[in-house]
PDB file of N, CA and C in Angstrom:
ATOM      1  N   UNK A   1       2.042  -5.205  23.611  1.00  0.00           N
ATOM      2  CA  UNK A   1       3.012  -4.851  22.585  1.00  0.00           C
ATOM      3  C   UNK A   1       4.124  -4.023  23.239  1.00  0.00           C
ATOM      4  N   UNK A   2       5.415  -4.199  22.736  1.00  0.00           N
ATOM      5  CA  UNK A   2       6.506  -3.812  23.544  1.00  0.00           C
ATOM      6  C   UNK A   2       7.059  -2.699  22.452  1.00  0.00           C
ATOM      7  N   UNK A   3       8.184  -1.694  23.163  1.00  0.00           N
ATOM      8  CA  UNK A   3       8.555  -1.018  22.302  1.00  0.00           C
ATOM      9  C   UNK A   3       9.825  -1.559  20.627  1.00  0.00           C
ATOM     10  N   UNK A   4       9.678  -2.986  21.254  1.00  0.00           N
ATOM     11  CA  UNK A   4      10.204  -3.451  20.085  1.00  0.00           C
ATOM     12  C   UNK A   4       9.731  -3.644  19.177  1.00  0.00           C
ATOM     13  N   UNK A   5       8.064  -3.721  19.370  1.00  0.00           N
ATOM     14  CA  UNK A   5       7.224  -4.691  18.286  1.00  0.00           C
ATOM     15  C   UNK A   5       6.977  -3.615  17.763  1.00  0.00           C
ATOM     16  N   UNK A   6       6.875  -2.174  18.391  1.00  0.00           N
ATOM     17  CA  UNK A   6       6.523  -1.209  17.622  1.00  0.00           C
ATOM     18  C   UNK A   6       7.099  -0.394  16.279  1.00  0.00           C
ATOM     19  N   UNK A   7       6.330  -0.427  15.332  1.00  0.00           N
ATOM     20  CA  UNK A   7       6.698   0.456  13.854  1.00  0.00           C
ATOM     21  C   UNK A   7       7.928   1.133  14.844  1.00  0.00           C
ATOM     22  N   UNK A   8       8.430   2.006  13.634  1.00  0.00           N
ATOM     23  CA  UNK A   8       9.581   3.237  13.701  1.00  0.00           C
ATOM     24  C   UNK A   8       9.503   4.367  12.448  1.00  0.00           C
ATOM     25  N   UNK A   9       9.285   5.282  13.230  1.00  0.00           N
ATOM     26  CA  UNK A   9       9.313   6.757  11.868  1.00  0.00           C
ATOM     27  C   UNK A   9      11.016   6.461  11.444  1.00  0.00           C
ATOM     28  N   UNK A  10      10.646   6.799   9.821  1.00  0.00           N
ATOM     29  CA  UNK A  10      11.921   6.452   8.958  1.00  0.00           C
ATOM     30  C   UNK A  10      12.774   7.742   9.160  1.00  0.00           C
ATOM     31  N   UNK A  11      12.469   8.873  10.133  1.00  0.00           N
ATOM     32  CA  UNK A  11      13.693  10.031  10.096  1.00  0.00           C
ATOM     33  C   UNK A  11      13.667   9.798  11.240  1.00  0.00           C
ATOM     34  N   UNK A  12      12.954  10.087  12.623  1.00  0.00           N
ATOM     35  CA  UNK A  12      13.433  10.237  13.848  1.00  0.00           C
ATOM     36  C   UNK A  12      13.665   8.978  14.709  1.00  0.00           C
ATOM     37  N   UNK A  13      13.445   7.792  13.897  1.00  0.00           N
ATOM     38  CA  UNK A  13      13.679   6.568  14.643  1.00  0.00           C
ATOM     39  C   UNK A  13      12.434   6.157  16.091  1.00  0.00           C
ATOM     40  N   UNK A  14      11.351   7.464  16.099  1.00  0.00           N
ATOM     41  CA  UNK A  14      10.579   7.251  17.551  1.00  0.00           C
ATOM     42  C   UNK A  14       9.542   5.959  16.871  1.00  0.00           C
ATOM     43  N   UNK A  15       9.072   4.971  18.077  1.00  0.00           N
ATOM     44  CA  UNK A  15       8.466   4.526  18.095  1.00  0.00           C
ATOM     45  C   UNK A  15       6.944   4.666  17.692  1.00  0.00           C
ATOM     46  N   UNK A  16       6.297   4.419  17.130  1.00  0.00           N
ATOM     47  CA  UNK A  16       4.544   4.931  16.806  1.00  0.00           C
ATOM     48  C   UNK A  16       3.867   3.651  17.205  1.00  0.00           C
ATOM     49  N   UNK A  17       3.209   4.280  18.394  1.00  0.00           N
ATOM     50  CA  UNK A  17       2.439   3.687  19.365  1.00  0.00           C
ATOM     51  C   UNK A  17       1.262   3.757  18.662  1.00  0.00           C
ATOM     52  N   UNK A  18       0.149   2.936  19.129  1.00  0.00           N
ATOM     53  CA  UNK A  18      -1.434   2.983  18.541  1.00  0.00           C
ATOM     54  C   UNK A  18      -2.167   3.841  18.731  1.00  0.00           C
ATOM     55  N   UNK A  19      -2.964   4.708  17.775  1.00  0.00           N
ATOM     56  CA  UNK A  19      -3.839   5.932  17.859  1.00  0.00           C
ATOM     57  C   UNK A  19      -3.193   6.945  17.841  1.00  0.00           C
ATOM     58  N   UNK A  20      -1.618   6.750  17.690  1.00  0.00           N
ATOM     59  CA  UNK A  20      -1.011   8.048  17.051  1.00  0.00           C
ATOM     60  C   UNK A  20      -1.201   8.567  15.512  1.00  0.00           C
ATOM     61  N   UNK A  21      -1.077   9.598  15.106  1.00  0.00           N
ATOM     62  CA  UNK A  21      -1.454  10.135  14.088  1.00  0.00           C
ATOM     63  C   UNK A  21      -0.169  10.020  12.923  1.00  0.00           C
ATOM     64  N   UNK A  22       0.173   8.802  13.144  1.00  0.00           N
ATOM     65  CA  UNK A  22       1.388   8.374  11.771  1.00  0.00           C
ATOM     66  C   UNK A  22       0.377   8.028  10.316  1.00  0.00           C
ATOM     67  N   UNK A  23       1.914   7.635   9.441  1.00  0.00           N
ATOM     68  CA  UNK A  23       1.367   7.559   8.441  1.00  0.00           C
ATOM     69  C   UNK A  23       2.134   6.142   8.039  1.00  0.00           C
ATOM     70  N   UNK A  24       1.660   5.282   7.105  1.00  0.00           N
ATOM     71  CA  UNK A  24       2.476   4.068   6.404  1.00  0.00           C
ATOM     72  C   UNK A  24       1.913   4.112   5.025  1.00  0.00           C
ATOM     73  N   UNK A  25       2.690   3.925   4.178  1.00  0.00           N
ATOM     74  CA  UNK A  25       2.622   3.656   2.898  1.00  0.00           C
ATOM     75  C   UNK A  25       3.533   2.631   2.676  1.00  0.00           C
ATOM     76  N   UNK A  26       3.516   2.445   1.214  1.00  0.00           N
ATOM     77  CA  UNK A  26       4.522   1.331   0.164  1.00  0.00           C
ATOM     78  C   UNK A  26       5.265   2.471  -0.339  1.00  0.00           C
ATOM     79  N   UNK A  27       7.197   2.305  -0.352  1.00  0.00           N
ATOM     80  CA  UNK A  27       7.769   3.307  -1.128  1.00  0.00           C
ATOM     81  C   UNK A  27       7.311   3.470  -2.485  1.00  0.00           C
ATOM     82  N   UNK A  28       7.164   4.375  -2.821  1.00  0.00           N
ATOM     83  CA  UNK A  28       6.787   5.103  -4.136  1.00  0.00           C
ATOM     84  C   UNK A  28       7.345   4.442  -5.191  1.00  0.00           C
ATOM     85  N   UNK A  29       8.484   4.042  -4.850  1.00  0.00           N
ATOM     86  CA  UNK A  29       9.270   3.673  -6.152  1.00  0.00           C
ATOM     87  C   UNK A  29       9.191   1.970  -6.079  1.00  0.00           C
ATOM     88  N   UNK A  30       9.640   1.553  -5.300  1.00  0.00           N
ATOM     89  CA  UNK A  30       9.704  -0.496  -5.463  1.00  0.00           C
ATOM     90  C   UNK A  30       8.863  -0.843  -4.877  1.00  0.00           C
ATOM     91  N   UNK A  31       7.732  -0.286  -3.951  1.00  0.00           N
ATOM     92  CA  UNK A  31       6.721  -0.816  -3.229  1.00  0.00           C
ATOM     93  C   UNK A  31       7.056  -2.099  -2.353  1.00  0.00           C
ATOM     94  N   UNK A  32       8.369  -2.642  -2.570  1.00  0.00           N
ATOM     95  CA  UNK A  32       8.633  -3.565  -1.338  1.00  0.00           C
ATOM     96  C   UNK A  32       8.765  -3.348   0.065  1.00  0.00           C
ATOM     97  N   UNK A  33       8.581  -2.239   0.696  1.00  0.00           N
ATOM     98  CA  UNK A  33       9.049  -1.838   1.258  1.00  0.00           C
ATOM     99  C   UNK A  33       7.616  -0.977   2.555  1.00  0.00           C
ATOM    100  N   UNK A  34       7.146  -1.068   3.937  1.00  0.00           N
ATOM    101  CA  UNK A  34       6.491   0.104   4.270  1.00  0.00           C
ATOM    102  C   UNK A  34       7.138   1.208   5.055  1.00  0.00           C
ATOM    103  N   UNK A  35       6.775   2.573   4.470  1.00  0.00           N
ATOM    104  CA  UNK A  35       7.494   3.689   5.344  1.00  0.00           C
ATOM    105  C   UNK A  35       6.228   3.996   6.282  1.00  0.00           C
ATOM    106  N   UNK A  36       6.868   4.249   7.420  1.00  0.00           N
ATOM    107  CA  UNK A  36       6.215   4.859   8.549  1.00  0.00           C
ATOM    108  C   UNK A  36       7.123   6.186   8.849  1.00  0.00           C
ATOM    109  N   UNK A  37       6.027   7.227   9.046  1.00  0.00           N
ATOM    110  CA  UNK A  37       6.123   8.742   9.262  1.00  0.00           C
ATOM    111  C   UNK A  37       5.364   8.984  10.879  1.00  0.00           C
ATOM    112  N   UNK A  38       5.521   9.487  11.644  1.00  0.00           N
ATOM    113  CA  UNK A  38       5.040  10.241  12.504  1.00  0.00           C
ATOM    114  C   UNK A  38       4.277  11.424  12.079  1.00  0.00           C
ATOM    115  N   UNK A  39       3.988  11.828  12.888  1.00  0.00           N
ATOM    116  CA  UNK A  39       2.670  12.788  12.390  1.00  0.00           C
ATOM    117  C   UNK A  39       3.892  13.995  12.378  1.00  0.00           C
ATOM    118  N   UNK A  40       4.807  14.422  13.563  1.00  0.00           N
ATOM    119  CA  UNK A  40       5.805  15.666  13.360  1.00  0.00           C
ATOM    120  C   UNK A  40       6.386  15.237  12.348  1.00  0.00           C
ATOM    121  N   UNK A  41       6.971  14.072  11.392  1.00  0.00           N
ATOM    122  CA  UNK A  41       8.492  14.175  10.568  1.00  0.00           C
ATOM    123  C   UNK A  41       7.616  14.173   9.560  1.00  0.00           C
ATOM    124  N   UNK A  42       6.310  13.943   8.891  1.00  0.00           N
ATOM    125  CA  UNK A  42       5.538  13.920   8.199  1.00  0.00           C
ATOM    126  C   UNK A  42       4.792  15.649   7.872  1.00  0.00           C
ATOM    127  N   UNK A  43       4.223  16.521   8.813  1.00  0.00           N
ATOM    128  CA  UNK A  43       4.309  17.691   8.677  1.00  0.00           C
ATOM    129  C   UNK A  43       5.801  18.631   8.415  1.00  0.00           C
ATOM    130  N   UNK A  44       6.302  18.021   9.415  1.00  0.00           N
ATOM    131  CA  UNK A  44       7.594  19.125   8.911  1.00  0.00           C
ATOM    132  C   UNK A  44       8.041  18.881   7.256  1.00  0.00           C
ATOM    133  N   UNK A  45       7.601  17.621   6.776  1.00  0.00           N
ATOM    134  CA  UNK A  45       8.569  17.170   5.270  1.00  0.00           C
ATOM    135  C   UNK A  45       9.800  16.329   5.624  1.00  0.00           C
ATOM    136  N   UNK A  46       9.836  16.099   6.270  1.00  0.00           N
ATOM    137  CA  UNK A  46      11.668  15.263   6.668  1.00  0.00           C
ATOM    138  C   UNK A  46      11.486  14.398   5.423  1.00  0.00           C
ATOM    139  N   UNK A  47      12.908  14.437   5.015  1.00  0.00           N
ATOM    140  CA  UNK A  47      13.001  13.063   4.213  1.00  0.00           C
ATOM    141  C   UNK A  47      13.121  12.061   4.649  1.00  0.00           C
ATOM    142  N   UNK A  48      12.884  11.081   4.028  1.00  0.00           N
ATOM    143  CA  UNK A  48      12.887   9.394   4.373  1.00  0.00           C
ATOM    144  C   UNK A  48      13.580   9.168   3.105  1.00  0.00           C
ATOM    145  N   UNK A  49      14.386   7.650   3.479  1.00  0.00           N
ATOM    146  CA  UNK A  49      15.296   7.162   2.079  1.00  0.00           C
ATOM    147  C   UNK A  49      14.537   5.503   2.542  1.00  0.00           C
ATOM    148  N   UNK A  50      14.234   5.232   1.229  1.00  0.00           N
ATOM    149  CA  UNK A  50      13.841   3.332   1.363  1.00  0.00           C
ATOM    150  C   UNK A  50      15.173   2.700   1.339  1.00  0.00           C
ATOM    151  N   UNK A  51      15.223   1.970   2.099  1.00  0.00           N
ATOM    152  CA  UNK A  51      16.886   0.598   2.346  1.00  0.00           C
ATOM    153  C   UNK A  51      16.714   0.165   1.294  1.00  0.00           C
ATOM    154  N   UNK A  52      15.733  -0.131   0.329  1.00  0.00           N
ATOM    155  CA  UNK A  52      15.884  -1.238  -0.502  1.00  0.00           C
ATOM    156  C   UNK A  52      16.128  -1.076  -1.893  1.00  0.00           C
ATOM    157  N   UNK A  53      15.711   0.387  -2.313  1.00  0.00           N
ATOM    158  CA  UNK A  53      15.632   1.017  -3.823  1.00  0.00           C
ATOM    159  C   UNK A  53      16.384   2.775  -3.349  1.00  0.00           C
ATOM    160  N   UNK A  54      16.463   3.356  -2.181  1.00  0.00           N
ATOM    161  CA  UNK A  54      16.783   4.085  -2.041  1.00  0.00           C
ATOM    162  C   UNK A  54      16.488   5.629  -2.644  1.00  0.00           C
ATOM    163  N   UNK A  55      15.120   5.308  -3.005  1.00  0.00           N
ATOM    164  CA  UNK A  55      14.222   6.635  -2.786  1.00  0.00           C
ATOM    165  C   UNK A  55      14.081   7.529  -2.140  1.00  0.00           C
ATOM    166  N   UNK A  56      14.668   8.289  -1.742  1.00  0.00           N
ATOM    167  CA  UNK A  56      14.251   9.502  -1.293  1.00  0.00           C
ATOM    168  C   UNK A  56      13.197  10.290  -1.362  1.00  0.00           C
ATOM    169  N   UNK A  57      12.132  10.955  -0.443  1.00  0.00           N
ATOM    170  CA  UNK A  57      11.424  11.884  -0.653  1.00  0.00           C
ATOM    171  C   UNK A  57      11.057  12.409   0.539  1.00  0.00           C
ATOM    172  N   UNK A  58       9.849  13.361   0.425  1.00  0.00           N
ATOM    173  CA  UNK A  58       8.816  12.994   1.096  1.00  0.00           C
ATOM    174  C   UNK A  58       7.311  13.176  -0.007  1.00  0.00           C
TER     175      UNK A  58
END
């Protein structure tokens, strides 16, 4: 797997490699959508916005 194939945290843009401590869900609001968090943008709270319904949270 290359760093292309890899997910992306929705605030810092880093790659999440396997057996890292991220997170993925369905946005809260349209569920079309999966957010991936890193384990730092996920503790700190960073917001994430969905492209598709434009939810904001964390």
């Amino acid at each position: 797997m290359t760093e292309l194939d890899l997910p992306k945290c929705f605030w810092c843009n880093k790659p999440i490699k396997p057996g890292e401590l991220a997170v993925k869900f369905p946005c809260p609001s349209c569920g079309r959508i999966t957010i991936w968090r890193c384990e730092r943008c996920r503790v700190l709270a960073k917001p994430y916005k969905c492209p598709i319904c434009g939810f904001i949270g964390p």
